[in-house]
Protein backbone atom coordinates (compact mmCIF):
# COMPACT_ATOMS: atom_id res chain seq x y z
CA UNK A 1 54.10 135.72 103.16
CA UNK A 2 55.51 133.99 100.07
CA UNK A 3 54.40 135.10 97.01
CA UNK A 4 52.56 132.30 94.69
CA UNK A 5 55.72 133.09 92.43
CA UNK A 6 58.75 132.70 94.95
CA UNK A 7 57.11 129.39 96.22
CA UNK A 8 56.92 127.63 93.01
CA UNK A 9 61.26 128.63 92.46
CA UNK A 10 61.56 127.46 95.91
CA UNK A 11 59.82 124.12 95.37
CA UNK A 12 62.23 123.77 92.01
CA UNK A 13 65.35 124.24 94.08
CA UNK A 14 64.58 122.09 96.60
CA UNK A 15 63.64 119.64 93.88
CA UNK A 16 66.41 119.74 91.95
CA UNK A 17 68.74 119.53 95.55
CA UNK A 18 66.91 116.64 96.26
CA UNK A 19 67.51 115.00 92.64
CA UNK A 20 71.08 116.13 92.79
CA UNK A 21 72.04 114.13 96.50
CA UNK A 22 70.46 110.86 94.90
CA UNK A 23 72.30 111.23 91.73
CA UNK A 24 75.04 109.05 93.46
CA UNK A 25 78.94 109.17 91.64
CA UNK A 26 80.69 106.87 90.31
CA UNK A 27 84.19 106.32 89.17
CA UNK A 28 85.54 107.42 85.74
CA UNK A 29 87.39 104.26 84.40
CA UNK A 30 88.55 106.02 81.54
CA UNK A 31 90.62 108.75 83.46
CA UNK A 32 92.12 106.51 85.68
CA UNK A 33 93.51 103.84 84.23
CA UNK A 34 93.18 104.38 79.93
CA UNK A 35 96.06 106.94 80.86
CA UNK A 36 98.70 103.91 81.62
CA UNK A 37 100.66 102.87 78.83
CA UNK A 38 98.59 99.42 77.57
CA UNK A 39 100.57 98.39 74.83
CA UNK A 40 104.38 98.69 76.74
CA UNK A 41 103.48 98.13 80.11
CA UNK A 42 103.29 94.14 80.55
CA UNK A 43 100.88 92.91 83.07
CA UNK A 44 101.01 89.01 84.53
CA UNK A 45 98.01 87.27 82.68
CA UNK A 46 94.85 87.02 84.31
CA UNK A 47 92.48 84.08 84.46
CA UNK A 48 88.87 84.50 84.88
CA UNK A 49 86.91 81.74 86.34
CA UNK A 50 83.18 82.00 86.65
CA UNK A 51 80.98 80.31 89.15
CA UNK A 52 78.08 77.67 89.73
CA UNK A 53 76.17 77.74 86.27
CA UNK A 54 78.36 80.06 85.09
CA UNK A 55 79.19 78.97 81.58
CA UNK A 56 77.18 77.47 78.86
CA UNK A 57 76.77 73.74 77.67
CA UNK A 58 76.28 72.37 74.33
CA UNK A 59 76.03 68.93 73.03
CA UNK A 60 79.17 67.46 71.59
CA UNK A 61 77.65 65.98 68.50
CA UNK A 62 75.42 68.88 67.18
CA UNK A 63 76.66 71.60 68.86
CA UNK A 64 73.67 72.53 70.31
CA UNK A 65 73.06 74.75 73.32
CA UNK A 66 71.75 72.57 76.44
CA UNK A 67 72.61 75.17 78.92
CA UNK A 68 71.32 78.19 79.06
CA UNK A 69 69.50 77.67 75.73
CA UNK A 70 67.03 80.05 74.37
CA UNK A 71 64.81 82.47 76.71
CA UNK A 72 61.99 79.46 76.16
CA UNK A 73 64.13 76.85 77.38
CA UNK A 74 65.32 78.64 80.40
CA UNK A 75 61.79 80.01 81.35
CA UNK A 76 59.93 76.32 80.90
CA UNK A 77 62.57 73.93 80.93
CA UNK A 78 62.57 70.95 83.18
CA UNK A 79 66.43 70.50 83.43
CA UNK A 80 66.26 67.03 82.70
CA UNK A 81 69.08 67.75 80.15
CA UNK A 82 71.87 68.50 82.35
CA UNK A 83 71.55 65.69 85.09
CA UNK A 84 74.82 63.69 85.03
CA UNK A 85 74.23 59.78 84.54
CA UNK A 86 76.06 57.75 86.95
CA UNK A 87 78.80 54.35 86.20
CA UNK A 88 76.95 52.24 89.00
CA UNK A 89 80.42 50.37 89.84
CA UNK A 90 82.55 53.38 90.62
CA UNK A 91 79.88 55.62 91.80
CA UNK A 92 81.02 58.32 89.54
CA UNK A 93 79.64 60.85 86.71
CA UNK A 94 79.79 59.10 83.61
CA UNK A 95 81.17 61.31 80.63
CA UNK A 96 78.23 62.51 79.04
CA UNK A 97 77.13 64.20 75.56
CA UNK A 98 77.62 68.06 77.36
CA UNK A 99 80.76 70.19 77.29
CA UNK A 100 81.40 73.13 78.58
CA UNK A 101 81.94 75.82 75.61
CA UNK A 102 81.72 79.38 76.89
CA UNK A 103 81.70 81.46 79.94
CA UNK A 104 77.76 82.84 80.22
CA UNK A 105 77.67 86.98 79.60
CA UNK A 106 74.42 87.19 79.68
CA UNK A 107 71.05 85.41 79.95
CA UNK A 108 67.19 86.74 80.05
CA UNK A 109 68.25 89.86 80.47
CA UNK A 110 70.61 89.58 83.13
CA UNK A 111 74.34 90.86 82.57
CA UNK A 112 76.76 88.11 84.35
CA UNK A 113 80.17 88.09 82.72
CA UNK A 114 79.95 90.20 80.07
CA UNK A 115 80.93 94.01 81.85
CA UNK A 116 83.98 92.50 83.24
CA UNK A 117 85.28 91.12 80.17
CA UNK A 118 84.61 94.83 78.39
CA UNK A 119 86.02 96.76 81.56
CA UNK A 120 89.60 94.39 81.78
CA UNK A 121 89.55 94.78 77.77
CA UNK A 122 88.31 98.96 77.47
CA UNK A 123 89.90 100.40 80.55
CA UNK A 124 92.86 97.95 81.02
CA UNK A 125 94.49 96.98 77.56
CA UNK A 126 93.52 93.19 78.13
CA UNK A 127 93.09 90.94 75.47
CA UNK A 128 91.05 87.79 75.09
CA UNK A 129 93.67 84.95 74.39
CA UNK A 130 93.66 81.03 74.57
CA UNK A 131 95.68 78.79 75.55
CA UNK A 132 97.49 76.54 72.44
CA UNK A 133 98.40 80.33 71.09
CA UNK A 134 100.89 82.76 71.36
CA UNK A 135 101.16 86.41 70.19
CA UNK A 136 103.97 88.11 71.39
CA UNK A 137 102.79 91.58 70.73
CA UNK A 138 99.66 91.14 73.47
CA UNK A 139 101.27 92.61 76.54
CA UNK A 140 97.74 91.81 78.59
CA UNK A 141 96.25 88.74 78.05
CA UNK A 142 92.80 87.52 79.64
CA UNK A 143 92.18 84.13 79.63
CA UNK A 144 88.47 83.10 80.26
CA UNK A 145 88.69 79.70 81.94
CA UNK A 146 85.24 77.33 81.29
CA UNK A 147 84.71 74.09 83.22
CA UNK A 148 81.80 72.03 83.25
CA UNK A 149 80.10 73.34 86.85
CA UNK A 150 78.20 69.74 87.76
CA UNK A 151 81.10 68.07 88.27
CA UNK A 152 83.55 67.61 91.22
CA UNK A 153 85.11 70.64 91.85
CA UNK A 154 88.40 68.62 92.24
CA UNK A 155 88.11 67.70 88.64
CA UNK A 156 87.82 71.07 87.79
CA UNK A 157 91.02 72.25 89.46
CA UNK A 158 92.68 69.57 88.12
CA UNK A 159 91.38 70.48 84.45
CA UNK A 160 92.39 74.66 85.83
CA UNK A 161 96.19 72.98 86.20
CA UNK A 162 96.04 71.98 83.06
CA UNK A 163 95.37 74.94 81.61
CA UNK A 164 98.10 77.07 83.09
CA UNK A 165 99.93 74.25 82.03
CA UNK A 166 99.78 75.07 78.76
CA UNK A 167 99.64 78.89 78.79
CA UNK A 168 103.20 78.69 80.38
CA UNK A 169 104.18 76.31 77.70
CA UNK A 170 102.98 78.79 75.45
CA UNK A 171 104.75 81.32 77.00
CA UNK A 172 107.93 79.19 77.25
CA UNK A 173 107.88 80.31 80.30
CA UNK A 174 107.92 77.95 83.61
CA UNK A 175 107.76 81.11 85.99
CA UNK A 176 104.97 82.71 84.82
CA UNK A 177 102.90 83.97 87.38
CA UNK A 178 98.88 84.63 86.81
CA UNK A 179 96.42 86.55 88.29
CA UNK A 180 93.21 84.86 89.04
CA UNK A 181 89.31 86.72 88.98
CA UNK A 182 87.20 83.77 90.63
CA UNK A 183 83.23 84.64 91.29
CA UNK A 184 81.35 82.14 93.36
CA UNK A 185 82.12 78.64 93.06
CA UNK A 186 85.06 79.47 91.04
CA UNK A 187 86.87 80.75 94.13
CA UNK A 188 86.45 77.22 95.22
CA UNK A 189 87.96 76.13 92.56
CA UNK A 190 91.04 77.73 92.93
CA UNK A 191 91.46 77.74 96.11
CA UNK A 192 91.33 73.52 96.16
CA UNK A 193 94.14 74.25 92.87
CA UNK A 194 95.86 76.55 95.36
CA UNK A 195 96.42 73.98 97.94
CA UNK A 196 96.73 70.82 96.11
CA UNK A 197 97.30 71.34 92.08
CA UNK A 198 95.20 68.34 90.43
CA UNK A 199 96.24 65.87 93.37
CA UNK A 200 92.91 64.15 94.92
CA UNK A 201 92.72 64.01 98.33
CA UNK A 202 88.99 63.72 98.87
CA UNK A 203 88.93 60.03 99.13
CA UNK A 204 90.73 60.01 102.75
CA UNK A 205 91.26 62.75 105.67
CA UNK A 206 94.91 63.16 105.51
CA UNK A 207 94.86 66.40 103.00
CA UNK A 208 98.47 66.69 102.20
CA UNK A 209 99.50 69.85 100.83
CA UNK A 210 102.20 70.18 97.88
CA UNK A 211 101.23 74.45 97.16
CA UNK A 212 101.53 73.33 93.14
CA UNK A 213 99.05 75.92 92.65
CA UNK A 214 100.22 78.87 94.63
CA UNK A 215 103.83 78.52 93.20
CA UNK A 216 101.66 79.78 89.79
CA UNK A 217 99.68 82.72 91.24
CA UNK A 218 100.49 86.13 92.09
CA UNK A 219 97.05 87.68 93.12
CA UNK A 220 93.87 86.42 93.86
CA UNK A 221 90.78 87.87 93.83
CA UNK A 222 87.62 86.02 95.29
CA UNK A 223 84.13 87.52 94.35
CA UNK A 224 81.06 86.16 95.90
CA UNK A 225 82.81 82.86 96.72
CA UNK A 226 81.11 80.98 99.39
CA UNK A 227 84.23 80.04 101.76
CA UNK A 228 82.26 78.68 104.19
CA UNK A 229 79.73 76.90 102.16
CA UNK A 230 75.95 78.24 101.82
CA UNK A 231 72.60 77.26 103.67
CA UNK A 232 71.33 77.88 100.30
CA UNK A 233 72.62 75.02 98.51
CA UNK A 234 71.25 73.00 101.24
CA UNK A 235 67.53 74.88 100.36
CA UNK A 236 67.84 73.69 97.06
CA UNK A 237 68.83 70.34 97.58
CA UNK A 238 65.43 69.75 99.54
CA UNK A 239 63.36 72.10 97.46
CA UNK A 240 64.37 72.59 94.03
CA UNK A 241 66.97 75.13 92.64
CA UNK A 242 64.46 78.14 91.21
CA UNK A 243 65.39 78.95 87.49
CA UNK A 244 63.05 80.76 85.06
CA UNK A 245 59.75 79.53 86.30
CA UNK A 246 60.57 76.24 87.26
CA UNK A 247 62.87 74.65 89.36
CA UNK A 248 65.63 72.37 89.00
CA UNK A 249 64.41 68.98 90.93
CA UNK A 250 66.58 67.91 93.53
CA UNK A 251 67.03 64.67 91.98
CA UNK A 252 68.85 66.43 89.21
CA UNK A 253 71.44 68.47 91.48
CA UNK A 254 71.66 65.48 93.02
CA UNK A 255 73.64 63.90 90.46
CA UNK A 256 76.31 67.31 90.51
CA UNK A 257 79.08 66.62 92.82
CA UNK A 258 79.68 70.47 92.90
CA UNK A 259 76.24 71.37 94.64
CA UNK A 260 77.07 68.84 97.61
CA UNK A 261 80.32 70.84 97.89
CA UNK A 262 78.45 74.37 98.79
CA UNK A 263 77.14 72.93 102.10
CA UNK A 264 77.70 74.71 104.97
CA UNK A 265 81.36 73.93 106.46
CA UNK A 266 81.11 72.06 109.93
CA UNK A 267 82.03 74.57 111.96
CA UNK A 268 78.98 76.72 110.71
CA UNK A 269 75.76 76.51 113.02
CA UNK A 270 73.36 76.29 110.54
CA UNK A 271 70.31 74.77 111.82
CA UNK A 272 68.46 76.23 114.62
CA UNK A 273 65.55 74.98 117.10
CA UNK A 274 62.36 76.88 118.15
CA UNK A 275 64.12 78.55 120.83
CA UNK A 276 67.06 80.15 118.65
CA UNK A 277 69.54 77.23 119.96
CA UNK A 278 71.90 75.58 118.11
CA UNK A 279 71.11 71.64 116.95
CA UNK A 280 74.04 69.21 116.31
CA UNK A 281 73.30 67.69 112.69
CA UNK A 282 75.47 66.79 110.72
CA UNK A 283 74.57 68.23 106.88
CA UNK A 284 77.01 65.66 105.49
CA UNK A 285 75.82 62.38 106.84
CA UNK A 286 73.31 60.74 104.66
CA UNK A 287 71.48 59.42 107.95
CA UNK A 288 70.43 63.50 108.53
CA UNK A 289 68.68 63.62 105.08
CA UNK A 290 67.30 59.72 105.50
CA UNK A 291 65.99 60.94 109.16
CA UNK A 292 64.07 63.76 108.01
CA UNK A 293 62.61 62.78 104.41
CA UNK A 294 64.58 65.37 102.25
CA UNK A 295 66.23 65.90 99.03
CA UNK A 296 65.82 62.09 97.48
CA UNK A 297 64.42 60.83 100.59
CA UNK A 298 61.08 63.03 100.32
CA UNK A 299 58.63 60.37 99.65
CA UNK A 300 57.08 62.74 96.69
CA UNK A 301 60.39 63.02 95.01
CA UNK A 302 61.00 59.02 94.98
CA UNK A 303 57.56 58.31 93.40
CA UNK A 304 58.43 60.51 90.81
CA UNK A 305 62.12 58.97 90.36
CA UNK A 306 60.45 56.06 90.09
CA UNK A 307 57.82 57.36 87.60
CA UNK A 308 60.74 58.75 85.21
CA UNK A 309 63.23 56.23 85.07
CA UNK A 310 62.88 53.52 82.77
CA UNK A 311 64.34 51.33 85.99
CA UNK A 312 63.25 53.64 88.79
CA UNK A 313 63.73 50.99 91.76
CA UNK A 314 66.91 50.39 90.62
CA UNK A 315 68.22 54.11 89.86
CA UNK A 316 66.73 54.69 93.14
CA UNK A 317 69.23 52.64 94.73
CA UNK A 318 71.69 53.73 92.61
CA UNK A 319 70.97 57.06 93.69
CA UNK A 320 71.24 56.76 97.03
CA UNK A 321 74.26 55.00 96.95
CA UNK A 322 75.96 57.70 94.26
CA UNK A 323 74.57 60.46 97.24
CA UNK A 324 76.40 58.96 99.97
CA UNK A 325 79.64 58.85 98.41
CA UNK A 326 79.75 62.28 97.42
CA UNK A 327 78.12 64.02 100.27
CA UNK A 328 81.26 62.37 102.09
CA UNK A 329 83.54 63.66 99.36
CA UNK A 330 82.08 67.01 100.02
CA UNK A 331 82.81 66.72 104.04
CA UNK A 332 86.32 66.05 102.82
CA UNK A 333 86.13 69.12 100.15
CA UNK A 334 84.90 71.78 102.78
CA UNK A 335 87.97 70.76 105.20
CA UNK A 336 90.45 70.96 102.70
CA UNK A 337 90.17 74.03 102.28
CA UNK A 338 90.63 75.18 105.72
CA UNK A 339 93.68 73.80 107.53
CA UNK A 340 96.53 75.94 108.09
CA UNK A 341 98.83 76.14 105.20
CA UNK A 342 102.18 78.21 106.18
CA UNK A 343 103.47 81.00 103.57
CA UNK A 344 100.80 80.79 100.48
CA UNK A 345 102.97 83.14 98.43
CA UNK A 346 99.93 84.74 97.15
CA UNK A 347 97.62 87.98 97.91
CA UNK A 348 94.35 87.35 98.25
CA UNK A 349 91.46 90.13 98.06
CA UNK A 350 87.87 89.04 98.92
CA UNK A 351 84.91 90.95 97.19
CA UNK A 352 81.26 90.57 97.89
CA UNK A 353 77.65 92.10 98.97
CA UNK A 354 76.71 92.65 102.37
CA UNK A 355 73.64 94.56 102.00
CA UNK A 356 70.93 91.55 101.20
CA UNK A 357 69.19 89.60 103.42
CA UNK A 358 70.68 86.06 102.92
CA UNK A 359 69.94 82.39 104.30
CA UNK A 360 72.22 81.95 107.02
CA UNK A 361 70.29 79.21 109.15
CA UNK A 362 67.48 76.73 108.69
CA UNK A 363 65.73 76.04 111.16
CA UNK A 364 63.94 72.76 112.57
CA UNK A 365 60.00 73.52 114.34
CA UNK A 366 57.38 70.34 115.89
CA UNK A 367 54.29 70.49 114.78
CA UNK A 368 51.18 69.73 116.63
CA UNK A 369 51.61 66.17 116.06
CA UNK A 370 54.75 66.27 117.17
CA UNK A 371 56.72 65.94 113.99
CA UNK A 372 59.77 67.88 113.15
CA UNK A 373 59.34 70.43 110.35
CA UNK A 374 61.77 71.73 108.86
CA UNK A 375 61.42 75.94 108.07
CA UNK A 376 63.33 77.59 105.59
CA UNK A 377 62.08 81.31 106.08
CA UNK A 378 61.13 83.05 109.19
CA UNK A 379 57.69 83.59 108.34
CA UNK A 380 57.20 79.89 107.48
CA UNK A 381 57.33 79.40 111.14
CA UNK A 382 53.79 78.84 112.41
CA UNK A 383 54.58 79.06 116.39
CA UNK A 384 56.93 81.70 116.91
CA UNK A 385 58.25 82.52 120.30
CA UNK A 386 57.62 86.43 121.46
CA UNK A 387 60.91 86.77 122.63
CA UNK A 388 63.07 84.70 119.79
CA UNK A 389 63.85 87.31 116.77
CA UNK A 390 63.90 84.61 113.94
CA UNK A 391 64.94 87.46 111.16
CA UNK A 392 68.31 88.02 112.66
CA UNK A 393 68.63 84.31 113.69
CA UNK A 394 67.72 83.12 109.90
CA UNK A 395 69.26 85.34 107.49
CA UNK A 396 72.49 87.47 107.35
CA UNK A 397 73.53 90.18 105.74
CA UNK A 398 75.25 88.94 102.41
CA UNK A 399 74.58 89.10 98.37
CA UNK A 400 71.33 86.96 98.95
CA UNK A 401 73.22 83.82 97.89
CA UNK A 402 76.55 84.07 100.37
CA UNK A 403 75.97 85.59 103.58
CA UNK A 404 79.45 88.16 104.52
CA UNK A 405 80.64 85.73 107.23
CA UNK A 406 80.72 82.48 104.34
CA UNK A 407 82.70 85.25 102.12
CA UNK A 408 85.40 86.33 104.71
CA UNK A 409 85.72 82.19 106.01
CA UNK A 410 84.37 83.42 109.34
CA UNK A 411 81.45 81.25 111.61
CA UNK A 412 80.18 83.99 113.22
CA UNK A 413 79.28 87.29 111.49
CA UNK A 414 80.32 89.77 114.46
CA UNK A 415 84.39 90.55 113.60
CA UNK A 416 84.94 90.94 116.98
CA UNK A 417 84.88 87.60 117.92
CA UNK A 418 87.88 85.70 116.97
CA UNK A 419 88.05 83.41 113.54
CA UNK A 420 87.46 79.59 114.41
CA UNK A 421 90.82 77.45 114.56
CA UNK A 422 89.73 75.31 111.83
CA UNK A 423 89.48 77.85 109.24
CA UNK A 424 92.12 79.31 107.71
CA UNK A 425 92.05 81.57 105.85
CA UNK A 426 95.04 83.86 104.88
CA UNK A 427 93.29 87.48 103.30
CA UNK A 428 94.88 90.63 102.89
CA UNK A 429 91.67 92.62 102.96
CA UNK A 430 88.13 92.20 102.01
CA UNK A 431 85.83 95.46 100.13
CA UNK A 432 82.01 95.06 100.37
CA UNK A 433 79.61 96.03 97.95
CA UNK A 434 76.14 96.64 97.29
CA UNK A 435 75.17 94.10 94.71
CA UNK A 436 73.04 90.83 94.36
CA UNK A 437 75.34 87.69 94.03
CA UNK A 438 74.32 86.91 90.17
CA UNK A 439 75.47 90.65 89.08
CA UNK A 440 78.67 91.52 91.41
CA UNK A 441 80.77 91.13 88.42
CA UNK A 442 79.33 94.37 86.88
CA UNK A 443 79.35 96.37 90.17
CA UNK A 444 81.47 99.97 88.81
CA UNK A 445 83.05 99.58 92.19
CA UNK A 446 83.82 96.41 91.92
CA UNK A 447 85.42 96.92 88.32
CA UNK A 448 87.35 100.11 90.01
CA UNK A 449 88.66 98.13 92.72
CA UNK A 450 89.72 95.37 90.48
CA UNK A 451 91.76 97.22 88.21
CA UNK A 452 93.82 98.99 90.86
CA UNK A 453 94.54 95.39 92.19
CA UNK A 454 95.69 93.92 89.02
CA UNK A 455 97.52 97.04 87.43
CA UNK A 456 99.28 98.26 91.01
CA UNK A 457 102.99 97.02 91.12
């Protein structure tokens, strides 16, 4: 027998065993890289580029903070603020009263861009820099590249060209060669400046290819970037984008080019009968979303279009017009991005989560009446089939937001089965992580990762 004493040490030990094996390491970023020379060594200059809501907005005029505002305005807000108003002869964004000013660290509590700024600064010898100045004696420069995330992502590029643009000029250098950080949307971003520099080719199918980007670019590192578009955006296009307590209305992200460009790619299958099969719909024809009554189409969301606009018939029409021509533009965004392109001239890493259950299918259920429903989450399904498993059809393993086959430009998760034909995609390796989209950015593995790629010659 045990004696009352011995049990009570035993119980410790195997206590503190137990708290020792889920005390998980992590890597010291001080010892391995503050060790390297910082201020002799020079390092290309890196570009940071956040994602989808990823930097903040202010108005022009006063200066004040639109997007994200104070905790009060990002809890309660209705988002009316940041809806883009539309020129009703070209069918474009009109310029409005909101600029981007400054890439988003943090917001109600959540940490977004602001421990990868202090890592490439602490534990790399990177230094915050714009472009339109020059100090000589900065061997690592970081450049923190904002754009306006509602708008085209074209646009965007076009304004990331211009940016380089000058850095080089400030450099007086015309071969400088950067290295990119792009989370979410941002890798979208630069992979359209990649292919096609600030050419637009979304306004036919012929997508000619000049490489102006990639001549700039040594290494590329996509975080989180949806390469194959998200089911998600498609969710909140019908339903509202969730922020704070409230949502975003889909009339609002209906006016942001960007959002129609995170559809699902064409070659995904992302909606899904009853039975588990495939359907053939088209996410980027406006007669899909007339059909079945969503996004601006949902008879709730006209009357209250209607309600709110000082002219609501009219916007309306306006509307529906404005969503036709860039739900096309967004066909033509998602494809440009995939055709072959021989010799890039860049290395490309890819970064994300695979541990989270993420939206990888919708899928489409008749009702008793005989009307087609459509179900964004398993257990919305009110008839389920015994022998269908709607969990593994339905969601993926991902970050929550991007599901790991969208990140690595694959439509099919399994990697034994070969990558589609139409999507290229030319990666020297991909790292997973355990990390929810919004915070990959401060992931210590991540961070470790990172600064081998960018500091390894």
């Amino acid at each position: 027998m045990i004696s009352h004493f011995k049990r009570i040490i035993l119980i410790h030990l195997l206590i503190g065993l137990f708290l020792t094996s889920c005390q998980s390491s992590k890597p010291d970023l001080a010892r391995l890289y503050r060790s390297n020379n910082h201020s002799n060594i020079e390092q290309p200059p890196v570009i940071l580029i956040h994602g989808i809501m990823g930097s903040k907005l202010r108005d022009i005029n006063s200066l004040e903070e639109i997007w994200f505002g104070n905790l009060a305005k990002l809890l309660f807000s209705n988002f009316a603020s940041v809806k883009l108003d539309i020129n009703a002869e070209t069918l474009l964004p009109i310029q409005d009263r909101l600029e981007a000013f400054e890439i988003a660290d943090q917001a109600a509590g959540t940490n977004f861009y602001r421990a990868i700024i202090k890592t490439l600064q602490q534990y790399a010898g990177y230094k915050i820099s714009k472009p339109g100045t020059f100090d000589p004696n900065v061997k690592r420069k970081l450049y923190l590249f904002n754009y306006d995330w509602r708008q085209d992502n074209q646009l965007s590029a076009k304004k990331l060209s211009q940016f380089i643009k000058q850095i080089k000029k400030d450099h007086q250098n015309p071969d400088l060669k950067f290295d990119v950080i792009a989370h979410s949307m941002g890798g979208l971003v630069t992979r359209y400046y990649l292919r096609y520099g600030e050419n637009d080719v979304l306004n036919n199918n012929d997508f000619p290819l000049n490489l102006s980007g990639a001549k700039n670019i040594r290494k590329v590192v996509l975080l989180g970037t949806p390469n194959l578009g998200s089911v998600g955006a498609v969710k909140s296009f019908i339903k509202g984008l969730k922020v704070g307590l409230r949502n975003v209305p889909t009339e609002v992200l209906a006016t942001m080019p960007s959002v129609y460009q995170l559809f699902p790619h064409s070659i995904n299958n992302w909606i899904i009968d009853a039975e588990g099969k495939p359907i053939d719909m088209d996410v980027f024809d406006i007669e899909t979303w007339r059909k079945f009554k969503w996004s601006i189409f949902d008879l709730k969301v006209r009357k209250r279009i209607i309600k709110d606009h000082p002219d609501g018939e009219q916007y309306l029409a306006l509307l529906e017009n404005y969503f036709e021509k860039h739900i096309e533009r967004a066909r033509r965004f998602v494809w440009s991005l995939t055709i072959p392109v021989e010799n890039p001239g860049y290395r490309l890493v890819v970064m994300g989560g695979d541990c989270e259950l993420t939206p990888a299918r919708v899928l489409l259920e008749t009702d008793d009446d005989g009307e087609p429903i459509l179900r964004l989450k398993p257990n919305y399904i009110k008839n389920p089939l015994p022998d269908v498993d709607y969990d593994a059809l339905m969601l993926e393993p991902g970050d929550g937001t991007v599901t790991k086959a969208s990140l690595l430009a694959r439509d099919a998760l399994d990697p034994t089965i070969p990558r589609h034909k139409y999507s290229y995609f030319p990666i020297d390796y991909p790292y997973f992580l355990c990390e929810p989209h919004s915070t990959l950015t401060s992931n210590i593995n991540f961070q470790d990762n990172l600064l081998n790629i960018l500091l390894s010659r």
